[in-house]
Protein backbone atom coordinates (compact mmCIF):
# COMPACT_ATOMS: atom_id res chain seq x y z
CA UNK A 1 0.00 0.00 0.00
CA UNK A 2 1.11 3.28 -0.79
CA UNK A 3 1.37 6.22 1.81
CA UNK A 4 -1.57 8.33 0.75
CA UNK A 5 -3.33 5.11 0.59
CA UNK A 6 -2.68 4.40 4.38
CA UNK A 7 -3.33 8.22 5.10
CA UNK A 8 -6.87 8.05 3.43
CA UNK A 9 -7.63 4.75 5.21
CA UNK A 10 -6.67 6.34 8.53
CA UNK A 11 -8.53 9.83 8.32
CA UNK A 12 -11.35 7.53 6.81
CA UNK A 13 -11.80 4.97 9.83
CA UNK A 14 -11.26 8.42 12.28
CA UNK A 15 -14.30 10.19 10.83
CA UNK A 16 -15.98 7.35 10.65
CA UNK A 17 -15.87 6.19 13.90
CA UNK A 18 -16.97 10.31 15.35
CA UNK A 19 -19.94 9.58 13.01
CA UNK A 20 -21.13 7.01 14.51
CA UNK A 21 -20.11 8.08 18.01
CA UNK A 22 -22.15 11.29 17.35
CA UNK A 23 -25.30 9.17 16.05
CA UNK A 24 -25.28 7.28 19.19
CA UNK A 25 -25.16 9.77 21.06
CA UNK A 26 -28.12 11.75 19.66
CA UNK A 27 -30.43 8.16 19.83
CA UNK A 28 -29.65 8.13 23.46
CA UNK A 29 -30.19 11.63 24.03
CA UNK A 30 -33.38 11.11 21.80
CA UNK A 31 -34.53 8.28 24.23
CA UNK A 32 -33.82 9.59 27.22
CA UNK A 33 -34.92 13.13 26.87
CA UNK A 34 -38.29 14.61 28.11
CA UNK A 35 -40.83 14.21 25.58
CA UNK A 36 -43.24 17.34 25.01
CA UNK A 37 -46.45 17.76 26.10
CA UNK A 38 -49.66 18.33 24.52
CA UNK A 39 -51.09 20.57 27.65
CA UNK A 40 -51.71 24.23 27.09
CA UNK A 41 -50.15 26.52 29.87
CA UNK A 42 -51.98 29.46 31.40
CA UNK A 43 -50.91 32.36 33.29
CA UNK A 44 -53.36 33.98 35.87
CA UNK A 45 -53.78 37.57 35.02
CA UNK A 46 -54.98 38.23 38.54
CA UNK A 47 -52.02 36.18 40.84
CA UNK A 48 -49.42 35.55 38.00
CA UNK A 49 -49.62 31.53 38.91
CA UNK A 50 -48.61 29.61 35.99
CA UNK A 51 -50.00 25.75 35.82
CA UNK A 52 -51.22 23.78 32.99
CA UNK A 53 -54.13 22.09 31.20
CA UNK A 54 -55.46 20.00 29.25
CA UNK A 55 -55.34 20.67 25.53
CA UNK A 56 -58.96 20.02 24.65
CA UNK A 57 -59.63 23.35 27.28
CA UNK A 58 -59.59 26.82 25.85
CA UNK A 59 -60.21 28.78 29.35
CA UNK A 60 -58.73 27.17 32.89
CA UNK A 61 -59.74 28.50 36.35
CA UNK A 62 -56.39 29.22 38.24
CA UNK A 63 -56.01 26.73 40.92
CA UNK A 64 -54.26 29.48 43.45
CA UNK A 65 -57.18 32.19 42.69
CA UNK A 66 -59.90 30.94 41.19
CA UNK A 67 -59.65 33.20 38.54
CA UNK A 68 -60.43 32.31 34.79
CA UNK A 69 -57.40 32.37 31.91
CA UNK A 70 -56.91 32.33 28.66
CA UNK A 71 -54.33 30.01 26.99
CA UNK A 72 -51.10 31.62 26.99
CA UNK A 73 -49.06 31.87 23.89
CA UNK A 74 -45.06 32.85 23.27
């Protein structure tokens, strides 16, 4: 084998092997991660609480007040 063949081989294997370190890593992150929610959140406009709902409910009654919210969006 030639010497550029050797050096190709060798840079080849290296990047391969980060690939596939860096895929693993991202399906474990993936797996392990918290997965998102469906809930709507609400903020009280009266005591500033924020909880959340489910996502079939448009208006919430704050569980610290009592007070009725609207969903809150970002």
């Amino acid at each position: 084998m030639t010497v550029a063949g050797l050096l190709f081989c060798y840079v080849f294997s290296v990047l391969a092997g980060l690939s596939a370190l860096a895929i693993y890593s991202e399906l474990r992150r993936r797996s392990f991660g918290p997965t998102p929610t469906e809930d709507h959140i609400f903020r009280c406009e009266k005591c500033g609480y924020v909880y959340t709902d489910d996502p079939d409910v448009d208006r919430s009654r704050c569980p610290q007040c009592g007070a009725t919210n609207g969903v809150f969006t970002f």
